[in-house]
C-alpha atoms as a PDB file:
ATOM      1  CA  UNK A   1      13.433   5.474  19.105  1.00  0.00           C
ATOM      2  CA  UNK A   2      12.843   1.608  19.902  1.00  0.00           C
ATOM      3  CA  UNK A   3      10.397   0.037  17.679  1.00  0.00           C
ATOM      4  CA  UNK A   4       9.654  -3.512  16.717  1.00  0.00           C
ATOM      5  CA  UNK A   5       6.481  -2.701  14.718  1.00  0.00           C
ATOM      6  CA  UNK A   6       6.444  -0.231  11.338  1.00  0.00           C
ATOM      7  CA  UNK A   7       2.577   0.435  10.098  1.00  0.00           C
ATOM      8  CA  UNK A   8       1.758   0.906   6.367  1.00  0.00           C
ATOM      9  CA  UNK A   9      -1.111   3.231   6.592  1.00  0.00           C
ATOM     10  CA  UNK A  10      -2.835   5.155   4.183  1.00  0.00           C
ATOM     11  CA  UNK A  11      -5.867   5.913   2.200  1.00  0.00           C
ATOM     12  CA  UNK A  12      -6.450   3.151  -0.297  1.00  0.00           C
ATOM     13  CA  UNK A  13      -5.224   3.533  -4.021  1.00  0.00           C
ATOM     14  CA  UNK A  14      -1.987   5.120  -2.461  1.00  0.00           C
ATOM     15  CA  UNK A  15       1.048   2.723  -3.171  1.00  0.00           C
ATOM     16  CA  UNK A  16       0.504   0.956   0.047  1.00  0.00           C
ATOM     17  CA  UNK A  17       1.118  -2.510  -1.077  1.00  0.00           C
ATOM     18  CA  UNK A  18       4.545  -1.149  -2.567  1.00  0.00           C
ATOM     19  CA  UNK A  19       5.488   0.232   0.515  1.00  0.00           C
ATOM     20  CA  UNK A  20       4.749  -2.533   2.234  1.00  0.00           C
ATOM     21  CA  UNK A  21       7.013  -5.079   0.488  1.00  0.00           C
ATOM     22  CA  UNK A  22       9.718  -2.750  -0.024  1.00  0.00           C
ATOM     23  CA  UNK A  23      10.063  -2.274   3.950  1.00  0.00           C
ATOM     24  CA  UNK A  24       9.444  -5.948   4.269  1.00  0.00           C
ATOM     25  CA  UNK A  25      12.834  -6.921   2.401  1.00  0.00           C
ATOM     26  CA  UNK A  26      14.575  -3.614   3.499  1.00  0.00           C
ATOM     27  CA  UNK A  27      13.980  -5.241   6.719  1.00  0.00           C
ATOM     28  CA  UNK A  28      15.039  -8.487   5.237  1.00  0.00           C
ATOM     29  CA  UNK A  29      18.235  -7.519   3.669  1.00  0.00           C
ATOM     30  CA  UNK A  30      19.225  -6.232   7.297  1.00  0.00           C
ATOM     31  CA  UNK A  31      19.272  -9.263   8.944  1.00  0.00           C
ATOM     32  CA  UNK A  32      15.973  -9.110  10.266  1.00  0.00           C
ATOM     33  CA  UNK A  33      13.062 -12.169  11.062  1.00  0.00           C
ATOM     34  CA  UNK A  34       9.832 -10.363   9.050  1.00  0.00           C
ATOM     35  CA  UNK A  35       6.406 -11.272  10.583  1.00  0.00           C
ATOM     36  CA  UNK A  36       3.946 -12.254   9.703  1.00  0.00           C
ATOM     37  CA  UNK A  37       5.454 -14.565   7.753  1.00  0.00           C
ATOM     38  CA  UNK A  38       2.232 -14.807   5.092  1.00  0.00           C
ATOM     39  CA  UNK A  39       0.512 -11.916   4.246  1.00  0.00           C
ATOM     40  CA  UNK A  40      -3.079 -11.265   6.030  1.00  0.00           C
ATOM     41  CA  UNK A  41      -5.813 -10.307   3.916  1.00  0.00           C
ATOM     42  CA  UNK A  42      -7.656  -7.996   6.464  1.00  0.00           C
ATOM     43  CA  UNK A  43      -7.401  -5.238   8.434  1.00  0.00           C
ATOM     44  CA  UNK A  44      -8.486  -7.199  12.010  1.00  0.00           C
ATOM     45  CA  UNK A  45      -5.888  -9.935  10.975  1.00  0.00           C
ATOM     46  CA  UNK A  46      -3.181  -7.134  11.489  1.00  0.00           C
ATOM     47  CA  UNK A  47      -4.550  -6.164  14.187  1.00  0.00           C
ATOM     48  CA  UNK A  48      -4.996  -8.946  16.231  1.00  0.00           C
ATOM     49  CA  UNK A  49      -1.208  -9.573  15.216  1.00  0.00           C
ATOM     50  CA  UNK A  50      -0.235  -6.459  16.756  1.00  0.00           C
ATOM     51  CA  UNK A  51      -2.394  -7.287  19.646  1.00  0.00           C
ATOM     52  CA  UNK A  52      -0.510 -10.424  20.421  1.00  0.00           C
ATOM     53  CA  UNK A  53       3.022  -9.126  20.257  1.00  0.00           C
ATOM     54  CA  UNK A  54       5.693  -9.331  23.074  1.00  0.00           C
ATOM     55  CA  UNK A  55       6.235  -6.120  23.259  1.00  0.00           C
ATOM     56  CA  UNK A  56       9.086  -6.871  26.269  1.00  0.00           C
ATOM     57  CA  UNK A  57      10.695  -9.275  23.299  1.00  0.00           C
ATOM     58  CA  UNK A  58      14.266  -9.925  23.687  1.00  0.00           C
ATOM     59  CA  UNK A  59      15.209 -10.735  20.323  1.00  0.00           C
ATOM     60  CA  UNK A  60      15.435  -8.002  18.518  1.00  0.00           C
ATOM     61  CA  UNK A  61      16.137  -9.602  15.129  1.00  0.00           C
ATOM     62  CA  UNK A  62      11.990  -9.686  15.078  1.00  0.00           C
ATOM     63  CA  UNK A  63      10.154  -7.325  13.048  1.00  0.00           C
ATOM     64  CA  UNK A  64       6.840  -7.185  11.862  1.00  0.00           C
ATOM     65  CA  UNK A  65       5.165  -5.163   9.009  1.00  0.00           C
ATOM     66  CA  UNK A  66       1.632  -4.468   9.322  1.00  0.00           C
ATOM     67  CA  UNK A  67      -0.788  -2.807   6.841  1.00  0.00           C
ATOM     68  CA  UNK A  68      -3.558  -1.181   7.383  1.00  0.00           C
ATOM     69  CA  UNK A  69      -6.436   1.303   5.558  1.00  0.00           C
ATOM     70  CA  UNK A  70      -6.626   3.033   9.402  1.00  0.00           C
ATOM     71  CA  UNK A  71      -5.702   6.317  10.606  1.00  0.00           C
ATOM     72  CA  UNK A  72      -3.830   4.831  13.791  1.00  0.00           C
ATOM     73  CA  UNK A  73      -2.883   6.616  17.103  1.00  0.00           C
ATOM     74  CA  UNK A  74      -0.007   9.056  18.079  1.00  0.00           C
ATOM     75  CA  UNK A  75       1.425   6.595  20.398  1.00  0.00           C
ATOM     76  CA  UNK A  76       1.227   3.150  19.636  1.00  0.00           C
ATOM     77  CA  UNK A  77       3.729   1.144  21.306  1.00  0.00           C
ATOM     78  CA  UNK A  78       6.818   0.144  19.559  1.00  0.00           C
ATOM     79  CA  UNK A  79       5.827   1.145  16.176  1.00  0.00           C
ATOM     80  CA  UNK A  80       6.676   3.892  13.254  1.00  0.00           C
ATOM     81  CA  UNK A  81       4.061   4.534  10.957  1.00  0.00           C
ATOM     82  CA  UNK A  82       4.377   5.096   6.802  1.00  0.00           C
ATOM     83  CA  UNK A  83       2.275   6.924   4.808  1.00  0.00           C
ATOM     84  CA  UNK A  84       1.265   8.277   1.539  1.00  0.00           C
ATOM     85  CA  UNK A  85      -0.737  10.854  -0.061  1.00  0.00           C
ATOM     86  CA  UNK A  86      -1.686  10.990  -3.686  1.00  0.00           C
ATOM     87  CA  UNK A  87      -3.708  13.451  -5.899  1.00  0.00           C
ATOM     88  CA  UNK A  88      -7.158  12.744  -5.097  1.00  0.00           C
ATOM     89  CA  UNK A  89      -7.939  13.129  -8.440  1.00  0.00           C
ATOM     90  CA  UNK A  90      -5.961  10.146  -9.662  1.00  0.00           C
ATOM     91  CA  UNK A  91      -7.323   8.372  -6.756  1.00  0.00           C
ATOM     92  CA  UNK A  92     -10.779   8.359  -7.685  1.00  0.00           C
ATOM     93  CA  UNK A  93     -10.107   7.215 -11.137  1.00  0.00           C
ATOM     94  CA  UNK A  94      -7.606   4.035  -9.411  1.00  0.00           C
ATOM     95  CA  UNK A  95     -10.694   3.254  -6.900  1.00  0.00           C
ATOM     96  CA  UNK A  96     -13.389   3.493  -9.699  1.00  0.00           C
ATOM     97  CA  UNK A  97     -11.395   0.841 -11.673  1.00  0.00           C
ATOM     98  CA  UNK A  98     -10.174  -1.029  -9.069  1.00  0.00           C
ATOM     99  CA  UNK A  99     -13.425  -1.515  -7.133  1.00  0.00           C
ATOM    100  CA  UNK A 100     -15.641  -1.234 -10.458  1.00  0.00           C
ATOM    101  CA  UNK A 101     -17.562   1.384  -8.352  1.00  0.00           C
ATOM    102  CA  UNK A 102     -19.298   4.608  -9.631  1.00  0.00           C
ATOM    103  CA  UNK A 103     -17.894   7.897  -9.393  1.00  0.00           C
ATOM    104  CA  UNK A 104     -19.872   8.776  -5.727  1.00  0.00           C
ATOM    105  CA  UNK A 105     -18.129   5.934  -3.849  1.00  0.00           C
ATOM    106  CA  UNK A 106     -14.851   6.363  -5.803  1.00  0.00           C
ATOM    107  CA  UNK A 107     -15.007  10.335  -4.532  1.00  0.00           C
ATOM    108  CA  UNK A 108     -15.841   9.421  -1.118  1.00  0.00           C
ATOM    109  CA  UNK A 109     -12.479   6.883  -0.945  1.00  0.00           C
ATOM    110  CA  UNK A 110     -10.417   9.575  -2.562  1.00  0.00           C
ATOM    111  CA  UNK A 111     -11.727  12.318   0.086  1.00  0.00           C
ATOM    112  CA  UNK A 112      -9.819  10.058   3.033  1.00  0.00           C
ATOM    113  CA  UNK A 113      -6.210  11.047   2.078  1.00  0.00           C
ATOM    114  CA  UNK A 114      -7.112  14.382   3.211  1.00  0.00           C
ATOM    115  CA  UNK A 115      -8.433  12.739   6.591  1.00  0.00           C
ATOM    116  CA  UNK A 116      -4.709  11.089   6.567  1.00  0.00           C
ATOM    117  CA  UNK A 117      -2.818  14.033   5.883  1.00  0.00           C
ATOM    118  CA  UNK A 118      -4.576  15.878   8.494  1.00  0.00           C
ATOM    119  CA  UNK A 119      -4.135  13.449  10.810  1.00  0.00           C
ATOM    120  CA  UNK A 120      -0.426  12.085  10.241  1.00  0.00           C
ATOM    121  CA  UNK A 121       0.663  15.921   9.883  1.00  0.00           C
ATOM    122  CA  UNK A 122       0.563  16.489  13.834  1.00  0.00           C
ATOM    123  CA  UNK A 123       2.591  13.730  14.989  1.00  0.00           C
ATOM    124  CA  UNK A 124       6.278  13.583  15.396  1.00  0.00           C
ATOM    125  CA  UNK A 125       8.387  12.970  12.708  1.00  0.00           C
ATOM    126  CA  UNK A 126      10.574  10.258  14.551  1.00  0.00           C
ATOM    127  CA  UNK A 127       6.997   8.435  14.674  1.00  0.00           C
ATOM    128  CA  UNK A 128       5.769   8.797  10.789  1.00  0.00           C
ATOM    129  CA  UNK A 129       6.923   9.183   7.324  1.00  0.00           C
ATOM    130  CA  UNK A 130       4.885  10.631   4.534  1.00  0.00           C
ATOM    131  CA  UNK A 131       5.723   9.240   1.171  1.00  0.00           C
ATOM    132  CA  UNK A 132       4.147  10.615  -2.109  1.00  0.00           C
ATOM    133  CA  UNK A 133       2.939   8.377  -4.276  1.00  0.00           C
ATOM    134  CA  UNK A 134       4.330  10.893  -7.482  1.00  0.00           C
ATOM    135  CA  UNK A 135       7.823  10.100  -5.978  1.00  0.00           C
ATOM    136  CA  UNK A 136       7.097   6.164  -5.546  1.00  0.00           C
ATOM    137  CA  UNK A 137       6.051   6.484  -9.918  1.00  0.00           C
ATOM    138  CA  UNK A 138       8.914   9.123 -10.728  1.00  0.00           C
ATOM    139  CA  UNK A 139      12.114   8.022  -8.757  1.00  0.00           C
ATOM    140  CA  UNK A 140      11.661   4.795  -6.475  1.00  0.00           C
ATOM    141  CA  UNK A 141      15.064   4.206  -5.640  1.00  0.00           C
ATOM    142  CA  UNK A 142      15.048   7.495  -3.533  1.00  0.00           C
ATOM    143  CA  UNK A 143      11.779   6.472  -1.878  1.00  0.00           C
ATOM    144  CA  UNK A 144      13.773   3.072  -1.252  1.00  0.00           C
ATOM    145  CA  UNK A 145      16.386   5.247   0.209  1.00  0.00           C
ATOM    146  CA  UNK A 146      14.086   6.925   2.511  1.00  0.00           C
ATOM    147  CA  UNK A 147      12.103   4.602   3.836  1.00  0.00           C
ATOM    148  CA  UNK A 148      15.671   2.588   4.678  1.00  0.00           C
ATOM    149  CA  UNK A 149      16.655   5.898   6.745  1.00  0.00           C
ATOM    150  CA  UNK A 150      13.340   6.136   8.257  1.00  0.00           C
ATOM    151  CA  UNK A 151      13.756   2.358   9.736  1.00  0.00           C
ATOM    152  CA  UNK A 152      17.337   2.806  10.870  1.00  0.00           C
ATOM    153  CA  UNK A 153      18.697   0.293   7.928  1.00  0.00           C
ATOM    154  CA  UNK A 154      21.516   0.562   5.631  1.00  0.00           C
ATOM    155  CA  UNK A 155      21.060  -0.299   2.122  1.00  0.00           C
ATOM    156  CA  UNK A 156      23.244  -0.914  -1.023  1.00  0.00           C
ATOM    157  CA  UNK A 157      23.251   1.171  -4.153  1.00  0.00           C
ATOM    158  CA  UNK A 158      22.641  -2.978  -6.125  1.00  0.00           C
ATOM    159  CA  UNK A 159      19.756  -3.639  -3.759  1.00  0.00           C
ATOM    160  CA  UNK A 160      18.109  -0.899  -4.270  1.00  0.00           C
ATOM    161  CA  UNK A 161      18.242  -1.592  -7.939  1.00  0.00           C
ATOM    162  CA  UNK A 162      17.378  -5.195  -7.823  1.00  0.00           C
ATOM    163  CA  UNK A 163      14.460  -4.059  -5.336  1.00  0.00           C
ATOM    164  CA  UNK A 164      12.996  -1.781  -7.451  1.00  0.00           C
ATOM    165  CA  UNK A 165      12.979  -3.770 -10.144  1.00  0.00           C
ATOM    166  CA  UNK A 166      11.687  -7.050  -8.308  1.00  0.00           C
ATOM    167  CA  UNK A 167       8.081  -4.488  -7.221  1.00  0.00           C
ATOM    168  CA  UNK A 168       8.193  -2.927 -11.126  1.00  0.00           C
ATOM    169  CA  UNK A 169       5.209  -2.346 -12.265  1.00  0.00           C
ATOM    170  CA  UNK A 170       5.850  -4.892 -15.186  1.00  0.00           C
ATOM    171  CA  UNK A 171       7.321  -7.505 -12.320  1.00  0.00           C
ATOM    172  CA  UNK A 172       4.184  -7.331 -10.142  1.00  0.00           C
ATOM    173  CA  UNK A 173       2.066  -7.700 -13.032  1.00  0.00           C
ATOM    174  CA  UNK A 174       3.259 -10.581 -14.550  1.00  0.00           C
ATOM    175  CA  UNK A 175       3.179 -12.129 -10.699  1.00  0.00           C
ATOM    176  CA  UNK A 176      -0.755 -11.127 -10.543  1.00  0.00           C
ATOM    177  CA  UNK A 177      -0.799 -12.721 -14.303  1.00  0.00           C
ATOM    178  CA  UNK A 178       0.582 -16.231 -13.027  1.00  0.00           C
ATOM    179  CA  UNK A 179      -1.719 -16.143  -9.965  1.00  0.00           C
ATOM    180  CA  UNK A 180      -4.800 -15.972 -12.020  1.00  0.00           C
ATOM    181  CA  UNK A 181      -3.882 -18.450 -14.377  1.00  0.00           C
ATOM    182  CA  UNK A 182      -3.849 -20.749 -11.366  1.00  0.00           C
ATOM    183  CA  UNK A 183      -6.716 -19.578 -10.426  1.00  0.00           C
ATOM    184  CA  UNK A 184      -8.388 -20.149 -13.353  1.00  0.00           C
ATOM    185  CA  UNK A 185      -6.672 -23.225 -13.871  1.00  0.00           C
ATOM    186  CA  UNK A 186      -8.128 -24.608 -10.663  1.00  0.00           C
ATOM    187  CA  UNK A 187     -11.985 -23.586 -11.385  1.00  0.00           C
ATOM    188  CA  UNK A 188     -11.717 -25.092 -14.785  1.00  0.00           C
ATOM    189  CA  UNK A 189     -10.353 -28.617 -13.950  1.00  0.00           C
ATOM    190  CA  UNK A 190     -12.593 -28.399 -10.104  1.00  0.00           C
ATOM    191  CA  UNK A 191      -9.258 -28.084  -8.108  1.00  0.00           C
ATOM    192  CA  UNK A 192      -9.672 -27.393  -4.296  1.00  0.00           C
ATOM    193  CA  UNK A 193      -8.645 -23.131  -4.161  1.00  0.00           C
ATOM    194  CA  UNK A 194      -7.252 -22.503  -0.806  1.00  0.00           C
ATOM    195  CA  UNK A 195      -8.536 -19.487   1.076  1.00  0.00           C
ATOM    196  CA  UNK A 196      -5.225 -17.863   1.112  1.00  0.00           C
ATOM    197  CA  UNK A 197      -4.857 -17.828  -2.811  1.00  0.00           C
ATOM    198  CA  UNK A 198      -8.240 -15.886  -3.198  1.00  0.00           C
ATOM    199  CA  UNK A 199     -10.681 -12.743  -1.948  1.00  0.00           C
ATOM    200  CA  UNK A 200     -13.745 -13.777  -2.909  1.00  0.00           C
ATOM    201  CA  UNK A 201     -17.002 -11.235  -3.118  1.00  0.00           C
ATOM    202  CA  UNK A 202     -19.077 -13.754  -5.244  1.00  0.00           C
ATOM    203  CA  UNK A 203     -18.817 -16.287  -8.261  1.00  0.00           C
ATOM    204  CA  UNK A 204     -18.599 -13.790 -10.423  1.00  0.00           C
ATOM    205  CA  UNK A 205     -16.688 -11.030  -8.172  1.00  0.00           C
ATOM    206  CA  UNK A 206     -13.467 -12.310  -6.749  1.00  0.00           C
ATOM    207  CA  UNK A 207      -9.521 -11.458  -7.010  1.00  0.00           C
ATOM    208  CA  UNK A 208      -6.228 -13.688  -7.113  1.00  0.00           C
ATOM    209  CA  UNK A 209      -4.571 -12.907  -3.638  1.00  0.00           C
ATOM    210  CA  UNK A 210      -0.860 -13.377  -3.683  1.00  0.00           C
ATOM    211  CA  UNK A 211      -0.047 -14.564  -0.028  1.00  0.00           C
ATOM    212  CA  UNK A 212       4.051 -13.639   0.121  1.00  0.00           C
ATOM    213  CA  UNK A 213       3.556 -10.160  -1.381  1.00  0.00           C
ATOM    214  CA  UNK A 214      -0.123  -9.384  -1.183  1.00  0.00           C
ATOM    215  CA  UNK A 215      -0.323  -8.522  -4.519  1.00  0.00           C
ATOM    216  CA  UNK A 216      -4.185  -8.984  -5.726  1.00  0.00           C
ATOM    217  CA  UNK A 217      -5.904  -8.807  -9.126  1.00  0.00           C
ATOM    218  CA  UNK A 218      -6.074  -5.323 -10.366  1.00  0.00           C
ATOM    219  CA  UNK A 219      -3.504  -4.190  -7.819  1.00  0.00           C
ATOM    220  CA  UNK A 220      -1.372  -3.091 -10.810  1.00  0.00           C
ATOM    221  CA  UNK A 221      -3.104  -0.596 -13.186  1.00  0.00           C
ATOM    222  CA  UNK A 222      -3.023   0.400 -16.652  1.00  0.00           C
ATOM    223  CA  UNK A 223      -2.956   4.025 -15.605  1.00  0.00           C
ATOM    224  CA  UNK A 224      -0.292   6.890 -15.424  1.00  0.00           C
ATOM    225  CA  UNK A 225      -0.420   9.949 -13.599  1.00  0.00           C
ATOM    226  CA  UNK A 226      -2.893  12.730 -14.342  1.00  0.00           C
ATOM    227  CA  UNK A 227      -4.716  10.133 -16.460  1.00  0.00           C
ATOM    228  CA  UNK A 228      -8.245  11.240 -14.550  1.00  0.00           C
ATOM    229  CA  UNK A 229      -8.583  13.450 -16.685  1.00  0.00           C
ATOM    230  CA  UNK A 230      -9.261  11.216 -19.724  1.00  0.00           C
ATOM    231  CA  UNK A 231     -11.630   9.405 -17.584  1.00  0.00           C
ATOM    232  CA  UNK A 232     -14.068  11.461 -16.089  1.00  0.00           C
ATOM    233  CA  UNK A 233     -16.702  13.993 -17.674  1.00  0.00           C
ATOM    234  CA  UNK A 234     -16.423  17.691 -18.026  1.00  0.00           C
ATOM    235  CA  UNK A 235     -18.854  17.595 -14.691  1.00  0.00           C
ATOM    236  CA  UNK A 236     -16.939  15.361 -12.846  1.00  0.00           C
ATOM    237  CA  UNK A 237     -13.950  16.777 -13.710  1.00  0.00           C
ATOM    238  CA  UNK A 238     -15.243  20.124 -12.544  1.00  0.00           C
ATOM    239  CA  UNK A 239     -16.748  18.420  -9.297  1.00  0.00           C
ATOM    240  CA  UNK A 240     -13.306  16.972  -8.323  1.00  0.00           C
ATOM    241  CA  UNK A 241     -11.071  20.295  -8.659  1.00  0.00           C
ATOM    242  CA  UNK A 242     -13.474  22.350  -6.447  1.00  0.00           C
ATOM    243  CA  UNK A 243     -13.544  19.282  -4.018  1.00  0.00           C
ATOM    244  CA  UNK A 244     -10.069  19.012  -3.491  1.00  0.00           C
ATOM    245  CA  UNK A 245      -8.910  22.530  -4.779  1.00  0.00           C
ATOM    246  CA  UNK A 246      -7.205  23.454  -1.338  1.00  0.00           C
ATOM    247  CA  UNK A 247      -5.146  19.979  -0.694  1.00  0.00           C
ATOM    248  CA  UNK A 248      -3.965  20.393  -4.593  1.00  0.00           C
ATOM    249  CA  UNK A 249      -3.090  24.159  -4.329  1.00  0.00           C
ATOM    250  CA  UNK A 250      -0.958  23.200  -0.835  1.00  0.00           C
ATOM    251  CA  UNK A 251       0.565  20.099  -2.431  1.00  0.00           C
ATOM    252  CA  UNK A 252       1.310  21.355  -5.758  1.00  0.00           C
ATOM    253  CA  UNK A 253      -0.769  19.117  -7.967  1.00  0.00           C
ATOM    254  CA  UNK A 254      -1.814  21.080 -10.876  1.00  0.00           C
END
């Protein structure tokens, strides 16, 4: 299958970002030009990018990465989608913290990885890969692995190590860490703040944005798996089992 374009899209709260740089130097490692070359903020950025590429290109050393929170088409030209499901459960406790929303809009985000899985399900498997987000947590190197195979590269046992490590949970942190420092550097001493080093909701509401990775504030959470259940009441908890109790049962999530 001829591609030049591979899609990261899933539901939000999913392990997109991850995916997203670890295809981006996969793709890197192989000899391969990675557009775009600074990471868009927005959906329409990506897009539009997609909307402007050759698709008759010659050199085939170009590659672009694209992420989206979309449910995209069967047959999109020149692309391969990835993407991930989680247990819904876990994302509506990442969203609720993430977003500092309440527990309605953090149940309606976690309800669209079903919408994903239903969709991405039907189409070929030459065309999309389904990643778990349990398997990104538990054993990352195989995911590495896969997603290599799935975008016809060849990777070393060292780089997958020294990928791995280089998106660790403690390694990404510490990057969001030094971005907000500069941040807050900057609106202490009244430095210009570019537009690509920030998403900003209002003075008091806005994130570090990390423009090589994509990496934002809160990206990185405190959390482990099956920690919604120290989160939520007995009523919530109650609400979200019966909600999702057929995508856990088929998926295995206890």
């Amino acid at each position: 299958m001829k591609f030049n374009t591979v899609w990261i899209s899933s539901a939000p709260r999913t392990g997109s970002m991850w995916l997203f740089n670890i295809t981006r130097d996969i793709f890197k490692e192989s000899g391969y030009k990675i557009f775009p070359e600074k990471i868009p903020k927005h959906d329409n950025d990506n897009i539009k990018i997609f909307n402007n590429i050759n698709l008759n290109e010659k050199n085939h050393i170009n590659i672009y990465v694209l992420k989206v929170h979309k449910i995209l088409s069967h047959d999109l030209p020149m692309s391969k989608i990835i993407s991930t499901i989680r247990d819904p459960r876990d994302i509506c406790a990442s969203f609720k913290e993430f977003m500092k929303s309440d527990f309605n809009s953090a149940l309606i985000a976690a309800k669209s990885v079903i919408r994903y899985y239903e969709a991405y399900r039907t189409y070929d498997q030459n065309y999309i890969k389904i990643i778990r987000y349990e398997d990104i947590e538990r054993n990352p190197s195989d995911i590495v692995n896969q997603i290599a195979n799935f975008i016809n590269c060849t990777v070393n046992k060292n780089f997958i190590e020294e990928l791995t490590a280089k998106y660790s949970k403690n390694n990404v942190k510490k990057l969001i860490e030094n971005n907000e420092k500069i941040i807050e550097y900057k609106i202490k001493n009244k430095k210009e703040i570019k537009y690509s080093e920030i998403v900003f909701f209002s003075k008091k509401n806005y994130r570090s944005f990390d423009e090589n990775t994509g990496f934002q504030t809160g990206h990185i959470s405190k959390r482990n798996i099956g920690d919604w259940e120290k989160i939520f009441s007995d009523s919530e908890k109650e609400m979200l089992n019966k909600e999702f109790k057929e995508f856990l049962i088929e998926h295995k999530y206890n």
